[in-house]
PDB file of N, CA and C in Angstrom:
ATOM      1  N   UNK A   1     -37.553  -8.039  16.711  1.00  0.00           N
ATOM      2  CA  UNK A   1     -37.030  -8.894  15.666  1.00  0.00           C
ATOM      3  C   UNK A   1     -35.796  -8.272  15.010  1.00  0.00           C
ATOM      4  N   UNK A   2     -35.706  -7.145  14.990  1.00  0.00           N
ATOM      5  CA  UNK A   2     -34.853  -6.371  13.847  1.00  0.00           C
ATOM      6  C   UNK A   2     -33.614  -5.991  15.210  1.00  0.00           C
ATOM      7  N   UNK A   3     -33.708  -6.171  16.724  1.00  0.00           N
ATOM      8  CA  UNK A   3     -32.510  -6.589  16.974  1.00  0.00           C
ATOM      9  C   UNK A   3     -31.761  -8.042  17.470  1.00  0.00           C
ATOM     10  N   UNK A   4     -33.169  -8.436  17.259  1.00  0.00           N
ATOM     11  CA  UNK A   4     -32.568 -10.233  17.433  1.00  0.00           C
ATOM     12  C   UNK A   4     -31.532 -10.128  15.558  1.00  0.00           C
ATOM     13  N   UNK A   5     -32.017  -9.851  14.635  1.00  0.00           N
ATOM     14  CA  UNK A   5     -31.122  -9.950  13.351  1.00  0.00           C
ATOM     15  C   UNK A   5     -30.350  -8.963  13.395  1.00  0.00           C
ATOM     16  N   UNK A   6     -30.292  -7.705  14.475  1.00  0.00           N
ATOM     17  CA  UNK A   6     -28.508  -7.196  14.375  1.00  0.00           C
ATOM     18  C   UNK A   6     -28.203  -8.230  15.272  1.00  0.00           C
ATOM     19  N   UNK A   7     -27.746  -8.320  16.103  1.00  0.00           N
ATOM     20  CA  UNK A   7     -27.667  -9.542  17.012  1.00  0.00           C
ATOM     21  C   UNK A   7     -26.644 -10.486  16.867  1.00  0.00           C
ATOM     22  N   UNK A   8     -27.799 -11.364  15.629  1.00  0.00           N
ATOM     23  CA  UNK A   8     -27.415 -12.572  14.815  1.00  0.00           C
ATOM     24  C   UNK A   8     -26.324 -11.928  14.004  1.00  0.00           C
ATOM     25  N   UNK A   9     -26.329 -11.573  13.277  1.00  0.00           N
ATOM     26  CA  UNK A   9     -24.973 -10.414  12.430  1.00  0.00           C
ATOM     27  C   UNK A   9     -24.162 -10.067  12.817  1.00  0.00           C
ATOM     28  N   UNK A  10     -24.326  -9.365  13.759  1.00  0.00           N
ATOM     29  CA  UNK A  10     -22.994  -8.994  14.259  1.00  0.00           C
ATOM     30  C   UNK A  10     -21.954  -9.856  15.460  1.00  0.00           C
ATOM     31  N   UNK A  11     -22.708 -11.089  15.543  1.00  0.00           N
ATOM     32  CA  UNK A  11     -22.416 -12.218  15.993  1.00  0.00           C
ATOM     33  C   UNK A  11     -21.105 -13.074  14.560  1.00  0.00           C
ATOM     34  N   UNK A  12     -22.233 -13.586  13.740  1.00  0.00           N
ATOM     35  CA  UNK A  12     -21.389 -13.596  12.248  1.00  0.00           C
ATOM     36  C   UNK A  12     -20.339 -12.860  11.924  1.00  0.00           C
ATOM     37  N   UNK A  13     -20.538 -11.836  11.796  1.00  0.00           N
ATOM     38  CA  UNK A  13     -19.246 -10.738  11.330  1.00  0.00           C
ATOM     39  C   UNK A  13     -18.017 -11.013  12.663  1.00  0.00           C
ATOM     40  N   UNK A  14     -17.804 -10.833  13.738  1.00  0.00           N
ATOM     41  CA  UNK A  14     -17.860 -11.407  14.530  1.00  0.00           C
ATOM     42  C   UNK A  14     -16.420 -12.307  14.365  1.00  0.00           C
ATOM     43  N   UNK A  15     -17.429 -13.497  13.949  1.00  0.00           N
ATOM     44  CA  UNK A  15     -16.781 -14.973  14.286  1.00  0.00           C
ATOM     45  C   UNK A  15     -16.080 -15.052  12.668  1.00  0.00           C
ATOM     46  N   UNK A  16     -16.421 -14.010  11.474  1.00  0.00           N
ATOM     47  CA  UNK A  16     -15.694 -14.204  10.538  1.00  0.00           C
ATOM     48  C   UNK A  16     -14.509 -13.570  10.820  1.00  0.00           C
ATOM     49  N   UNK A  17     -14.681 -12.662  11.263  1.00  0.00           N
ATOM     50  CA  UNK A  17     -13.084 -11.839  11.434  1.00  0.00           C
ATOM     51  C   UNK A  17     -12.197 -12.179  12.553  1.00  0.00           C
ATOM     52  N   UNK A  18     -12.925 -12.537  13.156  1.00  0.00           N
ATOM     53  CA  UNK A  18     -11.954 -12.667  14.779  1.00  0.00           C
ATOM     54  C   UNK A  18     -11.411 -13.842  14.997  1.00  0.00           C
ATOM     55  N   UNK A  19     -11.871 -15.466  13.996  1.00  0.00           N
ATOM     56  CA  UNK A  19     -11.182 -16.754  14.167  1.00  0.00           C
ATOM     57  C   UNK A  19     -10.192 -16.472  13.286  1.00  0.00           C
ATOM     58  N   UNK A  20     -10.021 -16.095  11.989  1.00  0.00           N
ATOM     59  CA  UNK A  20      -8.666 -15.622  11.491  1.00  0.00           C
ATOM     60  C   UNK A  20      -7.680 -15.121  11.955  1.00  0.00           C
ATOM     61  N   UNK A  21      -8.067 -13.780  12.352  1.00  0.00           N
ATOM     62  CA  UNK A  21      -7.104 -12.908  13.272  1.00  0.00           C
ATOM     63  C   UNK A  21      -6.668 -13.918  14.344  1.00  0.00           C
ATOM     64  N   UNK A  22      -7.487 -14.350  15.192  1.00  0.00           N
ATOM     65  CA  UNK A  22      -6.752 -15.130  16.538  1.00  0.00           C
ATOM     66  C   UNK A  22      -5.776 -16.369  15.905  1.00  0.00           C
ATOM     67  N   UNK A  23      -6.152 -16.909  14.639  1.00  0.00           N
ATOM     68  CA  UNK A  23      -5.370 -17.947  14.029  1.00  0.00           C
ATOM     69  C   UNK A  23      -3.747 -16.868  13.644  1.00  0.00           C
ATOM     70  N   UNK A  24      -4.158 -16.206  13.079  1.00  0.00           N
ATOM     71  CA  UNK A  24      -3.001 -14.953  12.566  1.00  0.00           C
ATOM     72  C   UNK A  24      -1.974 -14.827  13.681  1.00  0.00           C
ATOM     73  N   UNK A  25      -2.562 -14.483  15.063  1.00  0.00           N
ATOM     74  CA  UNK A  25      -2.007 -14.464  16.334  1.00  0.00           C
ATOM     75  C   UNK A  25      -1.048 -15.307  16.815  1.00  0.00           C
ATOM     76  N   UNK A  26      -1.784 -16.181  16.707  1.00  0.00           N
ATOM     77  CA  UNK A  26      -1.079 -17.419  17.565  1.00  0.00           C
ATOM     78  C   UNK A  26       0.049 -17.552  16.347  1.00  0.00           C
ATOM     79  N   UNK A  27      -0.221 -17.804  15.184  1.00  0.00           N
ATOM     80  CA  UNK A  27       0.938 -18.339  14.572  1.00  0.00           C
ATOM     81  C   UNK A  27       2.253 -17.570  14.217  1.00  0.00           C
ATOM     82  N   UNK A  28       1.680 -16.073  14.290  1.00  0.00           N
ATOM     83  CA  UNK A  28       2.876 -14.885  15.030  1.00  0.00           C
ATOM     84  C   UNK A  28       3.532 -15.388  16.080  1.00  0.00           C
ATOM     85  N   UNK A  29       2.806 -15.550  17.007  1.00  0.00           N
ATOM     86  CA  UNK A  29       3.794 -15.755  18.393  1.00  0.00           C
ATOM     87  C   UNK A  29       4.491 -17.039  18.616  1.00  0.00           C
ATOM     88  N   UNK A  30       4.011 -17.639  17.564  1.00  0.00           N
ATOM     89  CA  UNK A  30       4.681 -19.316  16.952  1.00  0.00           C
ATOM     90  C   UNK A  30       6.224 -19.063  16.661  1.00  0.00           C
ATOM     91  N   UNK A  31       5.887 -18.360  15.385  1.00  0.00           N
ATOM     92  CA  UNK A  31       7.103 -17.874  14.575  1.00  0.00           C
ATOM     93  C   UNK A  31       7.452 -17.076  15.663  1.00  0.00           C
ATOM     94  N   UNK A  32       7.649 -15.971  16.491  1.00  0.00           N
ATOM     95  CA  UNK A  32       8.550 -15.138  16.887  1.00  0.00           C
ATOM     96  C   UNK A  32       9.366 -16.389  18.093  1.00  0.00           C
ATOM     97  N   UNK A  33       8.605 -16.970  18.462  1.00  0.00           N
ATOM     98  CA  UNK A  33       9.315 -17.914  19.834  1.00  0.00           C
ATOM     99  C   UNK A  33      10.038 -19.105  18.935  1.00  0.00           C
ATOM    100  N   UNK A  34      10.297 -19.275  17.476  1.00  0.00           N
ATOM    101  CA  UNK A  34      11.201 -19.929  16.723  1.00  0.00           C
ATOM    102  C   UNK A  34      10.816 -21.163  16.335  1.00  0.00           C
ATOM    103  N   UNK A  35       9.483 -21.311  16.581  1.00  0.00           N
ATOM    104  CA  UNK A  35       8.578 -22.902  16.390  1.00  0.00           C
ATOM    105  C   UNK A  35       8.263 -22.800  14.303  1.00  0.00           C
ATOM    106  N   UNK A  36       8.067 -23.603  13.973  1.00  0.00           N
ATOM    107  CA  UNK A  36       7.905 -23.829  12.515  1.00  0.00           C
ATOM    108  C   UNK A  36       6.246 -24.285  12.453  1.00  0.00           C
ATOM    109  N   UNK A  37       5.367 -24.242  11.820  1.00  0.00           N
ATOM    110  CA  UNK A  37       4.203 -24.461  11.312  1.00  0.00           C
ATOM    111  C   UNK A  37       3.904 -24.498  10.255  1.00  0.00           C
ATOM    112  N   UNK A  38       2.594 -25.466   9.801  1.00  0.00           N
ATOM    113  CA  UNK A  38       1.902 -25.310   8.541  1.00  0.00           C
ATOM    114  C   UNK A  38       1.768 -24.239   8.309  1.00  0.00           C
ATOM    115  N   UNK A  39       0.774 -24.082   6.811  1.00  0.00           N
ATOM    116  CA  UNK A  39       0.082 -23.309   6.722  1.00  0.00           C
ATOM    117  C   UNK A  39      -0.986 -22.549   7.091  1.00  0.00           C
ATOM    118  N   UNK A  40      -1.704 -21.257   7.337  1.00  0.00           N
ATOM    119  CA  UNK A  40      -2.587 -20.620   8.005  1.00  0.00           C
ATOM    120  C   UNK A  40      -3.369 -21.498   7.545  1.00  0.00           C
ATOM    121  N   UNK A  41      -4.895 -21.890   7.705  1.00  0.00           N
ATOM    122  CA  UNK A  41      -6.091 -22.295   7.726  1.00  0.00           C
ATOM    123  C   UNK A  41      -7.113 -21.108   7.177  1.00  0.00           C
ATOM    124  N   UNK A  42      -6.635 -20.148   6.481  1.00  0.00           N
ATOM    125  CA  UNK A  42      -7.252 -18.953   6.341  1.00  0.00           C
ATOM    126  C   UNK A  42      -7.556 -18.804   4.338  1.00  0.00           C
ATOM    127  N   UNK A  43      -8.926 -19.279   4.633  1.00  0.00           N
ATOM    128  CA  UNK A  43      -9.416 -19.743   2.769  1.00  0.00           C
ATOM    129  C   UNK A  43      -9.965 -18.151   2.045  1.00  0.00           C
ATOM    130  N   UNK A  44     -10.118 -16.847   3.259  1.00  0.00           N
ATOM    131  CA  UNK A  44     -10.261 -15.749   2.941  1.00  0.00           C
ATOM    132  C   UNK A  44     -10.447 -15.152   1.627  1.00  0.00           C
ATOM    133  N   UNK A  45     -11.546 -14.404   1.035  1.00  0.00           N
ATOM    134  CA  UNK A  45     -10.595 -13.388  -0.489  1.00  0.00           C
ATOM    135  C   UNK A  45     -10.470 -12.293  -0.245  1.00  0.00           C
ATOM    136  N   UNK A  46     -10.380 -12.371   1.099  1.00  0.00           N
ATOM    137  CA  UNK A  46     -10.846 -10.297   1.442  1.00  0.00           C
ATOM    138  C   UNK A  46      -9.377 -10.388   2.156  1.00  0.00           C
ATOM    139  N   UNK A  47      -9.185  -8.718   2.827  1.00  0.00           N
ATOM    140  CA  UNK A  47      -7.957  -8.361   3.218  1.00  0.00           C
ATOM    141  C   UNK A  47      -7.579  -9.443   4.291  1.00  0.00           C
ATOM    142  N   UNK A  48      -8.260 -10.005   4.940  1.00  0.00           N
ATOM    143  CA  UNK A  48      -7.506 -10.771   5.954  1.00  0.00           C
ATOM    144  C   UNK A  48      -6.722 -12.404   5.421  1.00  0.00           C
ATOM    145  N   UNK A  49      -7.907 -12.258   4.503  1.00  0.00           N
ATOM    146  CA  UNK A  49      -6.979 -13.797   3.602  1.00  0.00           C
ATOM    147  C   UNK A  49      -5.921 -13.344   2.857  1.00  0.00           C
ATOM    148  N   UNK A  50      -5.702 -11.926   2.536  1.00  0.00           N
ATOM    149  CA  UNK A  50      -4.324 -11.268   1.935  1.00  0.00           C
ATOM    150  C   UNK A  50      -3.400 -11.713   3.207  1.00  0.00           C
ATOM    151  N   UNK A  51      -3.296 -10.688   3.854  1.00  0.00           N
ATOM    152  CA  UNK A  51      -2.683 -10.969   5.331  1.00  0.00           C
ATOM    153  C   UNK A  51      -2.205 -12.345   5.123  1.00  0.00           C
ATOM    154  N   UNK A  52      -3.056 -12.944   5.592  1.00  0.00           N
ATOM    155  CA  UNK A  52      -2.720 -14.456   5.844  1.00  0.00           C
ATOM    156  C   UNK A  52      -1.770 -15.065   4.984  1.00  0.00           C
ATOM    157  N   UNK A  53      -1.967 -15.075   3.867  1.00  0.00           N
ATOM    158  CA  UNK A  53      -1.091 -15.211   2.425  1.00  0.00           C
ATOM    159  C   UNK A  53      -0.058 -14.697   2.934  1.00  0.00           C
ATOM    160  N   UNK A  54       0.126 -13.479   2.839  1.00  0.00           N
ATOM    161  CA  UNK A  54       0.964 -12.677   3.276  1.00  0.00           C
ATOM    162  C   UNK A  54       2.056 -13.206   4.192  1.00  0.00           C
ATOM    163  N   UNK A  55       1.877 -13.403   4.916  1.00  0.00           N
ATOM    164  CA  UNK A  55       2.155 -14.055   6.294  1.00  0.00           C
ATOM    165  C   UNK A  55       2.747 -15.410   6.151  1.00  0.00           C
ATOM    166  N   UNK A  56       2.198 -16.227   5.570  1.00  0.00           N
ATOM    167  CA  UNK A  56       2.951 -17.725   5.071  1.00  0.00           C
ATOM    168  C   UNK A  56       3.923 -17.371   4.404  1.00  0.00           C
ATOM    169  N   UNK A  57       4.054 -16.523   2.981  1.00  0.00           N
ATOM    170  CA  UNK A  57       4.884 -16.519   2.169  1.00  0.00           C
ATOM    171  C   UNK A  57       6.356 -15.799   3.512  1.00  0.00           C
ATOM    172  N   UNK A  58       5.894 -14.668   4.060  1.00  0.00           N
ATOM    173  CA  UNK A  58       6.626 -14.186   5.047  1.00  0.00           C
ATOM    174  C   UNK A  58       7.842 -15.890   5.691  1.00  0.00           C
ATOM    175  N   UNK A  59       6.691 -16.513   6.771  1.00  0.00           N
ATOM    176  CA  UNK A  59       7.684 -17.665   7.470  1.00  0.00           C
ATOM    177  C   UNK A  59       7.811 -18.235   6.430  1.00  0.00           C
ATOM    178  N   UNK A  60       7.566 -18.768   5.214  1.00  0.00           N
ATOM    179  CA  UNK A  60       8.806 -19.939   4.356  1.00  0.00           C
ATOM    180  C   UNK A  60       9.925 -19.285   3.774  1.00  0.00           C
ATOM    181  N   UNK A  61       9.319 -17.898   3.898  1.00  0.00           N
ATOM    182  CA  UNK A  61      11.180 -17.332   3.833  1.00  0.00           C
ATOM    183  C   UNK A  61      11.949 -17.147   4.349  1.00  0.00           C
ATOM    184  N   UNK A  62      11.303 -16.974   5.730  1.00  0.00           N
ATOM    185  CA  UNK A  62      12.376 -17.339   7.249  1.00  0.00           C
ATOM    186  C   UNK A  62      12.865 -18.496   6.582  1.00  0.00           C
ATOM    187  N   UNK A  63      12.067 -19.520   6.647  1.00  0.00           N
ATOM    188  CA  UNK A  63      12.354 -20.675   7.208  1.00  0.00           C
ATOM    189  C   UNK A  63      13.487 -20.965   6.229  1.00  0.00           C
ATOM    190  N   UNK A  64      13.588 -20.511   4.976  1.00  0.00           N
ATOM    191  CA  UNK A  64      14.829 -20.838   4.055  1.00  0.00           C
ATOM    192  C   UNK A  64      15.751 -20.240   3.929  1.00  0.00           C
ATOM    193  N   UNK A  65      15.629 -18.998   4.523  1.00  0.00           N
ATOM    194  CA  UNK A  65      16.884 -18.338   4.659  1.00  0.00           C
ATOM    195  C   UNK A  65      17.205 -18.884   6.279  1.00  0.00           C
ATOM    196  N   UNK A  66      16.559 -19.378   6.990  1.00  0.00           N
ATOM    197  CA  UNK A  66      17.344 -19.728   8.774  1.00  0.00           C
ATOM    198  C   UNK A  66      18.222 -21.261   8.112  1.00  0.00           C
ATOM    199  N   UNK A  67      17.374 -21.830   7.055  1.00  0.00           N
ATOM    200  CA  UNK A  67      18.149 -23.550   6.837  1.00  0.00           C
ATOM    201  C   UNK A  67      19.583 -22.821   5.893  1.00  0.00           C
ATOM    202  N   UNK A  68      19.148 -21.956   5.138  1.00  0.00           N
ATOM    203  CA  UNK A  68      20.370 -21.897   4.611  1.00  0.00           C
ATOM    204  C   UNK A  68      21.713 -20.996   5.037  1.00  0.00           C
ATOM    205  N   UNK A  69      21.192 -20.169   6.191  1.00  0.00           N
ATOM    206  CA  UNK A  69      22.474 -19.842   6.979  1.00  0.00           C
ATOM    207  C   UNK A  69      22.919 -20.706   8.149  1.00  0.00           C
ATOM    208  N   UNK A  70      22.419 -21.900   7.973  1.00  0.00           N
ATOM    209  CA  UNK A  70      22.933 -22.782   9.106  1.00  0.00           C
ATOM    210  C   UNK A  70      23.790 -23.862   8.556  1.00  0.00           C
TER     211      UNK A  70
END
């Protein structure tokens, strides 16, 4: 029982950290290949929802400094 519930847990932990990050990913390699996107999907309060934050505020400042040197 007590490793069917590590198991289950570390399954969870898991799928909390690793759908962010892979969201984080992709929308890196968004922005570096010059594509524009919403916002992350990342409702986080821990370091990875920093990141994420992080990271948006990052591309809308691309994105206003690329409109306004054009």
């Amino acid at each position: 029982l007590a490793g069917l519930l590590a198991l289950g847990g570390g399954w969870h932990v898991a799928r909390r950290v690793g759908r962010p990050l892979d969201l984080l990913r992709g929308a890196t390699e968004r922005l570096g290949a010059g594509e524009s996107f919403g916002r992350l999907p990342v409702e986080a309060s821990d370091e990875i929802g920093d990141v994420a934050r992080a990271f948006d505020r990052m591309a809308a400042t691309l994105g206003s400094t690329t409109v306004s040197q054009a």
